[in-house]
C-alpha atoms as a PDB file:
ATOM      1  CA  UNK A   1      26.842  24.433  16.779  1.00  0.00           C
ATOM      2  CA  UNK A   2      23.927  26.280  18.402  1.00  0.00           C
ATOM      3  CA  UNK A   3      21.781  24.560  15.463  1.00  0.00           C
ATOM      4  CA  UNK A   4      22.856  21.040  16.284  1.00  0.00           C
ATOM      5  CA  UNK A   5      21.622  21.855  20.117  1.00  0.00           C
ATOM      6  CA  UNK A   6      18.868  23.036  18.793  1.00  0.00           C
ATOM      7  CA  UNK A   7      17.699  20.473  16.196  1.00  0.00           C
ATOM      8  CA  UNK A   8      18.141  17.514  19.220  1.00  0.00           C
ATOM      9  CA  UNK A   9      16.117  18.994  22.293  1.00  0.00           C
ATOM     10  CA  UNK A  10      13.307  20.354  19.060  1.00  0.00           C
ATOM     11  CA  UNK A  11      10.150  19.095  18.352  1.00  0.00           C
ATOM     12  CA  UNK A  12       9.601  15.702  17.962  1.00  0.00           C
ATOM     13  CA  UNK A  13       7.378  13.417  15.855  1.00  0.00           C
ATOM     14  CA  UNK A  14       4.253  12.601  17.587  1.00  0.00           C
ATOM     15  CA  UNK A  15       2.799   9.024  17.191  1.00  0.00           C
ATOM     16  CA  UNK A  16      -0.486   7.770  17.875  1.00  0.00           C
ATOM     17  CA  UNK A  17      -0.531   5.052  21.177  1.00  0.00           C
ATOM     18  CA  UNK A  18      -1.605   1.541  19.999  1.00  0.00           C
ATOM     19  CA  UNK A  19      -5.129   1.286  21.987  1.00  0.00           C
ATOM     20  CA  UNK A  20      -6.060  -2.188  22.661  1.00  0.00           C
ATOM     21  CA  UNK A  21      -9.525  -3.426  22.940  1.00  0.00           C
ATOM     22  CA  UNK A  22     -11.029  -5.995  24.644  1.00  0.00           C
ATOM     23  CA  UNK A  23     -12.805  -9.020  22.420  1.00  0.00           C
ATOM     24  CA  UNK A  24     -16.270  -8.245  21.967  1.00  0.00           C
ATOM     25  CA  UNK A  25     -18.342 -11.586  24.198  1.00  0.00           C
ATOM     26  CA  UNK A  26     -21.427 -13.414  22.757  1.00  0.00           C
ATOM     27  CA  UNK A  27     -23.452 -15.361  24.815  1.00  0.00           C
ATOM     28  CA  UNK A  28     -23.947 -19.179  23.895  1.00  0.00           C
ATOM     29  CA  UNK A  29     -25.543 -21.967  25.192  1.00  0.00           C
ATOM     30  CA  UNK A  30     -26.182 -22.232  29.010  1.00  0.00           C
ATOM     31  CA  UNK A  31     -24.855 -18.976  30.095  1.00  0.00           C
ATOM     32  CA  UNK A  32     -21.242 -19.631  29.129  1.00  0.00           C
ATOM     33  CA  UNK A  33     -19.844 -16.809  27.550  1.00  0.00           C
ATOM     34  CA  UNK A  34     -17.339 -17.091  25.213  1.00  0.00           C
ATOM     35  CA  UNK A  35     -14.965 -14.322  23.045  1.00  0.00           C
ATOM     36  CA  UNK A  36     -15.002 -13.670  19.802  1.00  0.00           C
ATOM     37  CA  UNK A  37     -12.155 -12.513  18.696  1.00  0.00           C
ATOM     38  CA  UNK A  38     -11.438 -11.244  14.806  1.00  0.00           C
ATOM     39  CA  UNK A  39      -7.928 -11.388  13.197  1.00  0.00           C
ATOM     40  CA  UNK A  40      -7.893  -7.573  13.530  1.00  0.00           C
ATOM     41  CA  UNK A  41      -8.320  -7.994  17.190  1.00  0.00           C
ATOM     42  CA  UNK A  42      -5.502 -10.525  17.389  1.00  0.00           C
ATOM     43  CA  UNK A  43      -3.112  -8.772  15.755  1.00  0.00           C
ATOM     44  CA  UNK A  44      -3.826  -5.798  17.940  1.00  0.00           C
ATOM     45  CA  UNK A  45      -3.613  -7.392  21.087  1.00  0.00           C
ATOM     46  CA  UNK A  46       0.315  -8.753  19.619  1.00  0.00           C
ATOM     47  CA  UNK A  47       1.085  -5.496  18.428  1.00  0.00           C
ATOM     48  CA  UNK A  48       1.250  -6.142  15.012  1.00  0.00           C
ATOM     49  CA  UNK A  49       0.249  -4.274  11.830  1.00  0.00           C
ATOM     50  CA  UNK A  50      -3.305  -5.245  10.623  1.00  0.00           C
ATOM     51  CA  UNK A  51      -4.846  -4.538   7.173  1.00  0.00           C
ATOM     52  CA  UNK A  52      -7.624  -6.627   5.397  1.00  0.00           C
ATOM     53  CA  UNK A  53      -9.908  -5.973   1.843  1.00  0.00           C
ATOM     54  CA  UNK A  54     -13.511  -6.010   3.680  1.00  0.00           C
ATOM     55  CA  UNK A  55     -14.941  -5.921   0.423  1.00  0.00           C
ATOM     56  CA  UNK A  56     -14.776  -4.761  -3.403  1.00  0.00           C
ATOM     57  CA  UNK A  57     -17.703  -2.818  -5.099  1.00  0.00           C
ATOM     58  CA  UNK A  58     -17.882  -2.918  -9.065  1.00  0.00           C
ATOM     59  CA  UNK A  59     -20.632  -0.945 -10.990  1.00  0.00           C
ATOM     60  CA  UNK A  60     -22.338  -3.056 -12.864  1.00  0.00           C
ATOM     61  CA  UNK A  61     -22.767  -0.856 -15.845  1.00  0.00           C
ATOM     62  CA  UNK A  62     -18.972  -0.090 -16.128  1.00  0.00           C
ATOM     63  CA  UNK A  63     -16.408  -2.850 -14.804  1.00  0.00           C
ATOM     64  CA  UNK A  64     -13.851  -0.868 -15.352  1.00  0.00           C
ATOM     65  CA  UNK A  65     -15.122   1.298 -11.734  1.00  0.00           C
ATOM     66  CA  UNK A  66     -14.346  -0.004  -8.931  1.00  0.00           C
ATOM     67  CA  UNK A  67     -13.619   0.695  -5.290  1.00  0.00           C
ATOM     68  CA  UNK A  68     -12.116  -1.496  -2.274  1.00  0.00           C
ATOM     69  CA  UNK A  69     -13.622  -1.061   1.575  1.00  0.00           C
ATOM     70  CA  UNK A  70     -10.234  -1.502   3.800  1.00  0.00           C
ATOM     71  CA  UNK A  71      -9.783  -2.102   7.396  1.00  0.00           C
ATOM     72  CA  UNK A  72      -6.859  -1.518   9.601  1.00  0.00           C
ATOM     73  CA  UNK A  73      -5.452  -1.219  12.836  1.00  0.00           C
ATOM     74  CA  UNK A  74      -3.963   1.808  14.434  1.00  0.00           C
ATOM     75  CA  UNK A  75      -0.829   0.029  14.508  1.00  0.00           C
ATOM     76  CA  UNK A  76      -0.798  -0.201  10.589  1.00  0.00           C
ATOM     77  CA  UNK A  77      -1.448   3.708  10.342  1.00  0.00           C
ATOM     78  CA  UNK A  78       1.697   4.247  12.854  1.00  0.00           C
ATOM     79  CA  UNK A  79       3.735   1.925  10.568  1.00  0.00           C
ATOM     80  CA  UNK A  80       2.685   4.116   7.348  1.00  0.00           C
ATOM     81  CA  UNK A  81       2.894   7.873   9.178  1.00  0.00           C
ATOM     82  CA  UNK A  82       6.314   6.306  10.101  1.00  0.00           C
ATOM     83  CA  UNK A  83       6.877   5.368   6.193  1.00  0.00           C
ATOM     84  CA  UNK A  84       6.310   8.973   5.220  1.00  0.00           C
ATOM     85  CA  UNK A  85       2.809   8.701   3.743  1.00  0.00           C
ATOM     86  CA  UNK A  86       1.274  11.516   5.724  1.00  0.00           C
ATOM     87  CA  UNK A  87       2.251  14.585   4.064  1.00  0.00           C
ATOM     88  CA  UNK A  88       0.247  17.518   5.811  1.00  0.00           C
ATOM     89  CA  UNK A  89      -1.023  17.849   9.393  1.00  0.00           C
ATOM     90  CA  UNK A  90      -4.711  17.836   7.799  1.00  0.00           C
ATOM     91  CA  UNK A  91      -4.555  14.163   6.621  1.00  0.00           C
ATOM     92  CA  UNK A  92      -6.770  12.150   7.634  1.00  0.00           C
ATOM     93  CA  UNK A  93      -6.222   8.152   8.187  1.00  0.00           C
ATOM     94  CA  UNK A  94      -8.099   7.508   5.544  1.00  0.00           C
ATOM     95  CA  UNK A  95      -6.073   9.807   3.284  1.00  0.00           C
ATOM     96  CA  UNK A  96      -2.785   8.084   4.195  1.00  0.00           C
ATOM     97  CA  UNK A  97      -4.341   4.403   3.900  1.00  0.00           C
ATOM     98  CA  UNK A  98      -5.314   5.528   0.296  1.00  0.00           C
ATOM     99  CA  UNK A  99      -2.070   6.997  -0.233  1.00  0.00           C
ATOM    100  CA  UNK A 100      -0.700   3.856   0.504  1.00  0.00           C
ATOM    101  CA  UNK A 101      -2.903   1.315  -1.548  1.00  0.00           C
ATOM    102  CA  UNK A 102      -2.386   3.864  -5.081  1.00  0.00           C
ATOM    103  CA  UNK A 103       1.308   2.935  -3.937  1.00  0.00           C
ATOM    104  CA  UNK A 104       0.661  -0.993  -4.062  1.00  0.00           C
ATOM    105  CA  UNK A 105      -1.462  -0.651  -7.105  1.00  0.00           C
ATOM    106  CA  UNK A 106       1.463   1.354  -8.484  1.00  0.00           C
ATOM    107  CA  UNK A 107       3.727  -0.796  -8.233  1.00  0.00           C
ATOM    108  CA  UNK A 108       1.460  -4.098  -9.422  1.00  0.00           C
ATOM    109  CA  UNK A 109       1.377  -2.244 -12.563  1.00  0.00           C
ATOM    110  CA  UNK A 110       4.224  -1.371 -13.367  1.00  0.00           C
ATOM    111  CA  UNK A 111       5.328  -5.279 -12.652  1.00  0.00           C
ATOM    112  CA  UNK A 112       2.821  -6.838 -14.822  1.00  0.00           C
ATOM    113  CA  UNK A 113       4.293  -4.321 -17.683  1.00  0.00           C
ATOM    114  CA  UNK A 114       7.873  -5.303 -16.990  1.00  0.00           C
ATOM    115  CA  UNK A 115       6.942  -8.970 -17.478  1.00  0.00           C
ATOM    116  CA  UNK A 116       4.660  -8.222 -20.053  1.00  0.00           C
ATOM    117  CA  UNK A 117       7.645  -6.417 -21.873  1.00  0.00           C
ATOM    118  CA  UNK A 118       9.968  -8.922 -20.874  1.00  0.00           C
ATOM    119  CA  UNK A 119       8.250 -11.698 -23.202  1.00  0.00           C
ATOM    120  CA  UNK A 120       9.859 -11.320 -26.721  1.00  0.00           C
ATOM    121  CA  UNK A 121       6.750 -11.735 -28.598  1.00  0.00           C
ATOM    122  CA  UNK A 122       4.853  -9.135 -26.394  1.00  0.00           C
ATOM    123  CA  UNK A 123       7.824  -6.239 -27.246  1.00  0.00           C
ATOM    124  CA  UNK A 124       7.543  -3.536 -29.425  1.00  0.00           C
ATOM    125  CA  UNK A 125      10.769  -3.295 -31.348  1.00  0.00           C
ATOM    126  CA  UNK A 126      11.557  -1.486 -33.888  1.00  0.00           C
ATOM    127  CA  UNK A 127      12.760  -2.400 -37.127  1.00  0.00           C
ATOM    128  CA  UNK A 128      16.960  -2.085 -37.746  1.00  0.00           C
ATOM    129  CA  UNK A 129      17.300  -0.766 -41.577  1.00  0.00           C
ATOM    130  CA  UNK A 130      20.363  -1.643 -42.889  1.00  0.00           C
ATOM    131  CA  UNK A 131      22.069   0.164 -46.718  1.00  0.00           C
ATOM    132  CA  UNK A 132      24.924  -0.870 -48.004  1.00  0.00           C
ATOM    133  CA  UNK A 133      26.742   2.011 -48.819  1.00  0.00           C
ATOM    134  CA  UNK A 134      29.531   0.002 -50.979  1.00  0.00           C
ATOM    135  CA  UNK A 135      33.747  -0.547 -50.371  1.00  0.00           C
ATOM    136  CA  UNK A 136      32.652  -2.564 -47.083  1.00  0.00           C
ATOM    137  CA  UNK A 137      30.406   0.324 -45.270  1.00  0.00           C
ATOM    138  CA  UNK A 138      26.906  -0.325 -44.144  1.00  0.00           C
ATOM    139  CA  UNK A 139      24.162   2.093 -42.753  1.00  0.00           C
ATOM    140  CA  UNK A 140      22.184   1.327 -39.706  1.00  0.00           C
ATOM    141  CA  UNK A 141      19.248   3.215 -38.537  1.00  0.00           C
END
């Protein structure tokens, strides 16, 4: 019982605030400013999760390496520390951002095999040997 008492006035999980920031202004013509606000900024100020591919680096002398430049909002990161991608204390957001992309790259994978698989002429069966073993008996292996 003691335990129970214990385990509801314990530590909670601490979450990072959602910090909003005001749209960056550029100057145009005749002293009117106008903002400039980015789709990141946007779905800050609503509240929402953000996450974008900035860009994709390939090494020209092996296409198979790769590596994608990701940005995100800090309500994203609250969203995946909520998910149960940060593991240790230590993490860092980039850690748990990369966590969560092997995760989606995962499970792209392992759907393009299960409809690669699922075509019959893609499948690797194997072959069914029959032998008759006579008075109506057959052997199947």
């Amino acid at each position: 019982m003691f335990d129970k008492l214990k385990s509801l006035f314990g530590k909670k999980e601490v979450v990072p605030e959602l910090v909003v920031r005001k749209p960056r202004k550029v100057k145009v013509k005749e002293n009117k400013v106008e903002p400039i606000i980015t789709e990141k900024e946007k779905a800050t100020a609503r509240g929402e999760p953000y996450v974008a591919i900035l860009k994709v680096d390939i090494d020209p002398n092996n296409i198979h390496n790769g590596a994608f430049d990701l940005d995100w909002n800090e309500k994203f990161l609250v969203n995946l520390i909520k998910a149960g991608y940060k593991m240790q204390e230590t993490d860092t957001d980039v850690m748990i951002v990369d966590r969560w992309f092997a995760t989606i790259c995962r499970g792209i994978l392992s759907e393009m095999w299960e409809q690669n698989q699922a075509d019959p002429t893609n499948r690797e069966l194997r072959p069914i040997n029959t032998r008759d073993l006579g008075n109506g008996r057959t052997e199947v292996s």
